[in-house]
N, C-alpha and C. Protein backbone atom coordinates (compact mmCIF):
# COMPACT_ATOMS: atom_id res chain seq x y z
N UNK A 1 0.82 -1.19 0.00
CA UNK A 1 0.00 0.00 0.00
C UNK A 1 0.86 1.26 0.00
N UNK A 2 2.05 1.15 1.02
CA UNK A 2 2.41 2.13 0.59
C UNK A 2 3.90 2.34 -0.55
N UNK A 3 3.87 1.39 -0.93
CA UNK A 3 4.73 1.41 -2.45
C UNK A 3 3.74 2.00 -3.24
N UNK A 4 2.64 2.34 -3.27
CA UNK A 4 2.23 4.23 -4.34
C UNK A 4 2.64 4.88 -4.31
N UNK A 5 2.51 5.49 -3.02
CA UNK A 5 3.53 7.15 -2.82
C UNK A 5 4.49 6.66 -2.88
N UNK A 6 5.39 6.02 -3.71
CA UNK A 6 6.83 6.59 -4.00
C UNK A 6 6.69 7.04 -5.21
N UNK A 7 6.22 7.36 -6.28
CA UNK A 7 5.68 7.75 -7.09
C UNK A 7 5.37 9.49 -6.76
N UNK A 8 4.74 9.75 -5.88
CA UNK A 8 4.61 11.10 -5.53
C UNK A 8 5.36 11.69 -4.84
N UNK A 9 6.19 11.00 -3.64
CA UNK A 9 7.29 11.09 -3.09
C UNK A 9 8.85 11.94 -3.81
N UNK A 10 8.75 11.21 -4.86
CA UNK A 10 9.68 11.27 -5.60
C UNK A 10 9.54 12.33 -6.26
N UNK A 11 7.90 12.68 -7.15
CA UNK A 11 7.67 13.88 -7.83
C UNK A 11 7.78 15.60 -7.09
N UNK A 12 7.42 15.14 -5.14
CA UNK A 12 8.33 15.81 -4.47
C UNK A 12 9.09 16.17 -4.19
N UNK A 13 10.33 15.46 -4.50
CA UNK A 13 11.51 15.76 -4.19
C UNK A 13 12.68 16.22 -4.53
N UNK A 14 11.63 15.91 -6.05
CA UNK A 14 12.45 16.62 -7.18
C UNK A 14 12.01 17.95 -7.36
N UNK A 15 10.72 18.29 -7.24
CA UNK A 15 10.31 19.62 -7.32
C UNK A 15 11.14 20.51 -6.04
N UNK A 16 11.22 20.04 -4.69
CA UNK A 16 12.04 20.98 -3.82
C UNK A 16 13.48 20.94 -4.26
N UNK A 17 13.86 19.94 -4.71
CA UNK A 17 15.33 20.14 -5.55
C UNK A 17 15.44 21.01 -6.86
N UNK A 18 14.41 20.48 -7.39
CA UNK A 18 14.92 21.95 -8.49
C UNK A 18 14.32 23.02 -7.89
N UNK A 19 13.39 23.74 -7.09
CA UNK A 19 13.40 24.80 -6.06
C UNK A 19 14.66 25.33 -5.80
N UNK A 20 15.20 24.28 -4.77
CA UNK A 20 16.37 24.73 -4.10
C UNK A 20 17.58 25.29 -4.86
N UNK A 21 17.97 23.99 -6.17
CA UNK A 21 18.51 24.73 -7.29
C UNK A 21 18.32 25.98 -7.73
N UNK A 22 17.50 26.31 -8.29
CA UNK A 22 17.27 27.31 -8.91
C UNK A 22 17.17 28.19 -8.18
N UNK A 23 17.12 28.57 -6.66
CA UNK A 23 17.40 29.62 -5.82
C UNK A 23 18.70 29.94 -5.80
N UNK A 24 18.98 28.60 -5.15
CA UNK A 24 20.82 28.44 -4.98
C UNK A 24 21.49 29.44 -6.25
N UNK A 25 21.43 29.21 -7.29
CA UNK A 25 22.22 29.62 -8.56
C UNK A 25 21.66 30.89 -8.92
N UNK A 26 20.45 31.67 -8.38
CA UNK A 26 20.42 33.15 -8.53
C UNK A 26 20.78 33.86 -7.80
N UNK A 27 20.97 33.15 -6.16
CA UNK A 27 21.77 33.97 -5.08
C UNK A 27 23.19 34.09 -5.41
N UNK A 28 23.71 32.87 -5.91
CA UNK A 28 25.60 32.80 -6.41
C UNK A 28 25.79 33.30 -7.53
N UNK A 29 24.71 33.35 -8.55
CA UNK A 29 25.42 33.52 -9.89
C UNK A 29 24.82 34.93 -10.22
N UNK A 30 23.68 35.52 -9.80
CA UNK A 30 23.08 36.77 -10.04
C UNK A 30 24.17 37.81 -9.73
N UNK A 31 23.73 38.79 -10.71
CA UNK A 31 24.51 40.25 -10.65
C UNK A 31 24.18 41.05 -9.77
N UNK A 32 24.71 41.62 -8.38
CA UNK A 32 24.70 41.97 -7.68
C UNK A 32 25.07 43.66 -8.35
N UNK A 33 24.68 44.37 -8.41
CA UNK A 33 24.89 46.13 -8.46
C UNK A 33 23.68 46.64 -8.39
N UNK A 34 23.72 46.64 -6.88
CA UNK A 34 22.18 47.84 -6.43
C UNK A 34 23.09 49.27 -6.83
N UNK A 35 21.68 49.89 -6.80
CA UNK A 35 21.92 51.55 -7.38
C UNK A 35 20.08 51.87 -6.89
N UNK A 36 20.50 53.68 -7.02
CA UNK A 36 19.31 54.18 -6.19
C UNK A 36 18.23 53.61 -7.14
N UNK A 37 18.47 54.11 -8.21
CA UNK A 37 17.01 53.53 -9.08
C UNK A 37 16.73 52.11 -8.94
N UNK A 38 17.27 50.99 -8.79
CA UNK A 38 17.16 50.16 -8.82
C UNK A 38 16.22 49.72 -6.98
N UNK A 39 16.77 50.22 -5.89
CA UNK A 39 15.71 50.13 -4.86
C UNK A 39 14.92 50.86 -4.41
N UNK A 40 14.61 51.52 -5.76
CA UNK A 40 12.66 52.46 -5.46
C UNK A 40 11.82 51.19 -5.68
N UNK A 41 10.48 51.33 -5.08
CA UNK A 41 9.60 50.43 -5.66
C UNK A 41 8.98 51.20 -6.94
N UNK A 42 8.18 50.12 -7.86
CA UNK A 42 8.00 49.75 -8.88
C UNK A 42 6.59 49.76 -9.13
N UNK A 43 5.74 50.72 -9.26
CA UNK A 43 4.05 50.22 -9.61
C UNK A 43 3.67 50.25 -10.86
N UNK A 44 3.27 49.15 -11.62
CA UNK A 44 2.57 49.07 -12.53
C UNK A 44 3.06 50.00 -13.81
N UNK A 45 4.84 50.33 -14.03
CA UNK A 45 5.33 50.73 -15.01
C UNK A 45 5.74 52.56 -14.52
N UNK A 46 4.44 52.71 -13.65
CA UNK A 46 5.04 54.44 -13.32
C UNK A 46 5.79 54.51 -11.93
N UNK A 47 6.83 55.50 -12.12
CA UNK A 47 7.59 55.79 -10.85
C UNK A 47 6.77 56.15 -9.39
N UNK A 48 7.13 55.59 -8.67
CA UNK A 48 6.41 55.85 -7.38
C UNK A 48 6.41 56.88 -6.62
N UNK A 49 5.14 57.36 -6.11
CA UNK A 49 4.86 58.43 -5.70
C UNK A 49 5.05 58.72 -4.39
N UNK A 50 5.65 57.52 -3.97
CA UNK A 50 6.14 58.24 -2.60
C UNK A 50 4.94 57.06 -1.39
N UNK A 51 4.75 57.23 -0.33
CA UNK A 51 3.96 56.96 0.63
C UNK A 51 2.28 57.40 0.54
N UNK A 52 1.64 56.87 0.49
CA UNK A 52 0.26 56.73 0.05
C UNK A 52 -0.29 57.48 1.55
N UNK A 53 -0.76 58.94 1.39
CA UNK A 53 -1.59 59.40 2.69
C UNK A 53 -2.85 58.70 2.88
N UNK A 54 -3.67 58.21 1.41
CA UNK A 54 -4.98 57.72 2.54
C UNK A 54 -5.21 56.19 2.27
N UNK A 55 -5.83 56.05 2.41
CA UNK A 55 -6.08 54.54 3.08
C UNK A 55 -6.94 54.05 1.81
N UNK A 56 -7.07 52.67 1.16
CA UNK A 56 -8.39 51.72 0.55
C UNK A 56 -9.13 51.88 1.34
N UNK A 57 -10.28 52.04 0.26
CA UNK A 57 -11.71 51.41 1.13
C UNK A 57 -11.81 50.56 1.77
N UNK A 58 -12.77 50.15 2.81
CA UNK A 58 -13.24 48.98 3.19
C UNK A 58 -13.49 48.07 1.97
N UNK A 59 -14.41 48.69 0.79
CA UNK A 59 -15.11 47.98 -0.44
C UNK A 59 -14.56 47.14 -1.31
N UNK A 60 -12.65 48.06 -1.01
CA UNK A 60 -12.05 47.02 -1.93
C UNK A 60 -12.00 45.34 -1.13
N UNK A 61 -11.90 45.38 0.10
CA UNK A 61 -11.40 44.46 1.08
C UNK A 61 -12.59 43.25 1.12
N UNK A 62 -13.95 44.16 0.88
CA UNK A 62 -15.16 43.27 0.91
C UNK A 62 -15.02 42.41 -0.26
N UNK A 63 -14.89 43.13 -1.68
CA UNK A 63 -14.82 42.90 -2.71
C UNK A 63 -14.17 41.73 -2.98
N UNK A 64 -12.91 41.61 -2.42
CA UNK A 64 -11.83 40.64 -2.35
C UNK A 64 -12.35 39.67 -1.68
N UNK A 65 -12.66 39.64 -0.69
CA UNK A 65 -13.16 38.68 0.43
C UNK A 65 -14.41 37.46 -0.32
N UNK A 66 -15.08 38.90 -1.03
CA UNK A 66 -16.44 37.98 -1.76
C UNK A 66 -15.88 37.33 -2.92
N UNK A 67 -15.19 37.87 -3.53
CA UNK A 67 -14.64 37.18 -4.78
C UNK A 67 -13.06 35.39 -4.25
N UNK A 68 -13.32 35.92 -3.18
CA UNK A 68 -12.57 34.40 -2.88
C UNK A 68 -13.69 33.26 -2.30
N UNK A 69 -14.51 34.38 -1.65
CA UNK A 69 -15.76 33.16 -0.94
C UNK A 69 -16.17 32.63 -2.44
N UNK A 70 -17.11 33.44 -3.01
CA UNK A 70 -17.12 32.26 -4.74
C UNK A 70 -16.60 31.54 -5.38
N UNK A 71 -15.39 31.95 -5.58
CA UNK A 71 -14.70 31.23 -5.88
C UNK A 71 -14.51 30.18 -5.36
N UNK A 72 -14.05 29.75 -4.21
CA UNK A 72 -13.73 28.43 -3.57
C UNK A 72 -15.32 27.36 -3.26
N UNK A 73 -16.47 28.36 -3.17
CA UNK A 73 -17.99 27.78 -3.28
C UNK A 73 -18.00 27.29 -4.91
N UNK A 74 -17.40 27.76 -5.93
CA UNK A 74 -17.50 26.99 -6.97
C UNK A 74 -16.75 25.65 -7.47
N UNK A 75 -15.59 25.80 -6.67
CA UNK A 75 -15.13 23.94 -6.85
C UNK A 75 -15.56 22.94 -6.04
N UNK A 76 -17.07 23.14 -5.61
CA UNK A 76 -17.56 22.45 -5.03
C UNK A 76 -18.64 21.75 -5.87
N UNK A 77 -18.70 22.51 -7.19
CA UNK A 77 -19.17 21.80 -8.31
C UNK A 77 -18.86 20.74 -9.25
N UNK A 78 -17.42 20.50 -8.69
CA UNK A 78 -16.52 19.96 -9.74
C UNK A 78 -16.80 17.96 -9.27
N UNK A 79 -17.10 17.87 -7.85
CA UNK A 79 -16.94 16.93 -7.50
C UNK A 79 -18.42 16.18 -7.90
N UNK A 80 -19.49 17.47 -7.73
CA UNK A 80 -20.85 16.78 -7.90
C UNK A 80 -20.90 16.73 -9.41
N UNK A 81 -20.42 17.36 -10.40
CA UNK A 81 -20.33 16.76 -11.11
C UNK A 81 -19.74 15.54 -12.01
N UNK A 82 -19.13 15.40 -11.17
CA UNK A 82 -18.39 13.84 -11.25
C UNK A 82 -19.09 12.81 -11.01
N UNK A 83 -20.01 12.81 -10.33
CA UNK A 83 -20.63 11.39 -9.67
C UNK A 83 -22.38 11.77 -10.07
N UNK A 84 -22.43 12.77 -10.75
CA UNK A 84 -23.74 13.39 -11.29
C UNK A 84 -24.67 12.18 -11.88
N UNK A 85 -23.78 11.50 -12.88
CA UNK A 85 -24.40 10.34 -13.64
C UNK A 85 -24.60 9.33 -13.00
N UNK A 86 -24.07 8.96 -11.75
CA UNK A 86 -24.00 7.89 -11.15
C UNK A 86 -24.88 7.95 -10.54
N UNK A 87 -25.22 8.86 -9.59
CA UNK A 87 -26.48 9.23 -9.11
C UNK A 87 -27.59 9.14 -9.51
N UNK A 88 -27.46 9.40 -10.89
CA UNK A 88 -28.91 9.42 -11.64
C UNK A 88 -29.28 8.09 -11.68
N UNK A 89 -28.37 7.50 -11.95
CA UNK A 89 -28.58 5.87 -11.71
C UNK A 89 -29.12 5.36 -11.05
N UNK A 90 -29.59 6.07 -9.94
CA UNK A 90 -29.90 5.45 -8.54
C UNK A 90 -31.03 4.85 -8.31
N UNK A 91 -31.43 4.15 -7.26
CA UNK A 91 -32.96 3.56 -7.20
C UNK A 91 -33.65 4.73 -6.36
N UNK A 92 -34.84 5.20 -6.87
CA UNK A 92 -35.68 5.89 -5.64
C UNK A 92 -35.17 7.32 -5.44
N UNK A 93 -35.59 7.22 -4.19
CA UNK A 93 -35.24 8.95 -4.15
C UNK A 93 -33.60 9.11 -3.90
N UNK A 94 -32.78 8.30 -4.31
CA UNK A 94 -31.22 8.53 -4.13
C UNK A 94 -31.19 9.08 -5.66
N UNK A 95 -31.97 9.11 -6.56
CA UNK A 95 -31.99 9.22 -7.90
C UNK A 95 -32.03 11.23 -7.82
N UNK A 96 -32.72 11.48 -7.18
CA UNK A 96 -33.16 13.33 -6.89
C UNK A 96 -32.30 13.84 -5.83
N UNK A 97 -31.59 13.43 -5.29
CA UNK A 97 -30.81 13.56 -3.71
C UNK A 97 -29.67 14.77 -4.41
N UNK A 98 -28.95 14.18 -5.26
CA UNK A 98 -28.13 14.76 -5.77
C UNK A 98 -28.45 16.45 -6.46
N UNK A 99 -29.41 15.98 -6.83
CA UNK A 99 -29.75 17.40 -7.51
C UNK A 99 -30.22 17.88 -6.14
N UNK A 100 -31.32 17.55 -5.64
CA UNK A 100 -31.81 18.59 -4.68
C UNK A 100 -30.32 19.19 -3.61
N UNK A 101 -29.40 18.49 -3.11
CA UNK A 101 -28.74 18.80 -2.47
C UNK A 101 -28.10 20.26 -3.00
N UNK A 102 -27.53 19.96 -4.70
CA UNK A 102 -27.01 21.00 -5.30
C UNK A 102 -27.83 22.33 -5.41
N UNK A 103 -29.30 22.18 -5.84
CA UNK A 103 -30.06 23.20 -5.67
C UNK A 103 -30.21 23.76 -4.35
N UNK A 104 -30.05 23.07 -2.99
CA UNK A 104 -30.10 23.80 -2.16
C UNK A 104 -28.87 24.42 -2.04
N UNK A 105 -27.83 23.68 -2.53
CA UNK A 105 -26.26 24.70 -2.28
C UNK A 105 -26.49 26.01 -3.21
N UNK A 106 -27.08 25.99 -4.26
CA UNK A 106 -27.42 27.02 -5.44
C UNK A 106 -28.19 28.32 -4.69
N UNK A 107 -29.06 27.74 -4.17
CA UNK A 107 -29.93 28.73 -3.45
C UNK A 107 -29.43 29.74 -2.47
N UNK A 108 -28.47 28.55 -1.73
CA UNK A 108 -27.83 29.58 -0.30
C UNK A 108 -26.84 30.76 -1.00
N UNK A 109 -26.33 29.99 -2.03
CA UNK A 109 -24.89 30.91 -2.60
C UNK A 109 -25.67 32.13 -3.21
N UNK A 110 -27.03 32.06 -4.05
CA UNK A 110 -28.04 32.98 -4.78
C UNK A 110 -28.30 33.94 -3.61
N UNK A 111 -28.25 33.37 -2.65
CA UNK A 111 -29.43 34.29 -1.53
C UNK A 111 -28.18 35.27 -0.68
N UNK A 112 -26.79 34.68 -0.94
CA UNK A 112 -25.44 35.49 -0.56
C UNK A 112 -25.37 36.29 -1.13
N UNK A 113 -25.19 36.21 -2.19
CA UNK A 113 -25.24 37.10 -3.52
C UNK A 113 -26.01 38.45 -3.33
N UNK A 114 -26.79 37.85 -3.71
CA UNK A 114 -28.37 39.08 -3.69
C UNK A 114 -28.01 40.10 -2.34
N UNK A 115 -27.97 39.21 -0.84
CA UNK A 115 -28.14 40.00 0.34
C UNK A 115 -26.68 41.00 0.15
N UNK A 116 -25.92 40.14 -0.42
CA UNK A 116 -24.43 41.23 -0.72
C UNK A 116 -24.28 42.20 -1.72
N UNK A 117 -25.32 42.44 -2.62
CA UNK A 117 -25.99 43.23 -3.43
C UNK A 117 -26.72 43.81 -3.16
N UNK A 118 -27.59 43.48 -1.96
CA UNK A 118 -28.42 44.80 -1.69
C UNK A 118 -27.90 45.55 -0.26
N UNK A 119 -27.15 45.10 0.54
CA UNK A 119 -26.36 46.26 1.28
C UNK A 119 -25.05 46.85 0.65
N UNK A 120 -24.88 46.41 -0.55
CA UNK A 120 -23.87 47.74 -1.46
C UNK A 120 -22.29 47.26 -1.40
N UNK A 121 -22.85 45.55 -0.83
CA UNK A 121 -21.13 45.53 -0.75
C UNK A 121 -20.60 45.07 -2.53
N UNK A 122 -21.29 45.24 -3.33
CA UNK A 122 -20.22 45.07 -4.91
C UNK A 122 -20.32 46.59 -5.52
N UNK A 123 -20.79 47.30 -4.93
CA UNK A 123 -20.72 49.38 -5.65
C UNK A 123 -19.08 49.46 -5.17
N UNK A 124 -18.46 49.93 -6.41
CA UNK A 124 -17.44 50.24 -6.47
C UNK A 124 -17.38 51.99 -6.31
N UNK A 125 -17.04 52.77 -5.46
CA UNK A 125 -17.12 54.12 -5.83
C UNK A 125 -16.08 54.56 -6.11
């Protein structure tokens, strides 16, 4: 049983080795000549303006927050659809189980949505 994972073991170990490699050989072999321009930070192609006086919104933070909650509520589709057909297969009410379960997951995520739409948390101002 466990002569499988050596198979993955291995695909491990090579990945932290060439990791480690490939760190190793940009710390030793990289060109080292800092200069002032070189440790300003860097935004998005224009020179930086210095220290930011005010603050993000809350909205962006919500925004973010909601767009990861969906996201991770949507690979929860991936599995029911895998065993979707099999289900259907089923005798009796194991035959509707599947769907109804998903429609109720559909509903709760719909009814997130909406309530997070109507107190204003997706208005971008």
């Amino acid at each position: 049983m466990l002569m499988e994972y050596i198979p993955v073991l291995i695909f491990i170990g090579v990945g932290l080795a060439l990791a480690i490699f490939f760190t190793l050989c940009s710390v030793y072999l990289g060109p080292r000549r800092p200069s002032r321009v070189k440790s300003e930070p860097f935004e998005c192609g224009n020179p930086s303006e210095g220290l930011r006086k005010e603050r993000f919104s809350i909205k962006f933070y919500v925004i973010a927050v909601l767009f990861i909650i969906f996201d991770i509520e949507v690979v929860f589709f991936f599995p029911w659809a895998t065993i979707y057909r099999e289900m259907s297969r089923s005798v009796g009410w194991l035959k509707f189980f599947g769907f109804i379960e998903m429609g109720v997951f559909l509903s709760v995520l719909a009814l997130a949505l909406f309530y997070a739409w109507k107190k204003g948390a997706l208005e971008w101002d």
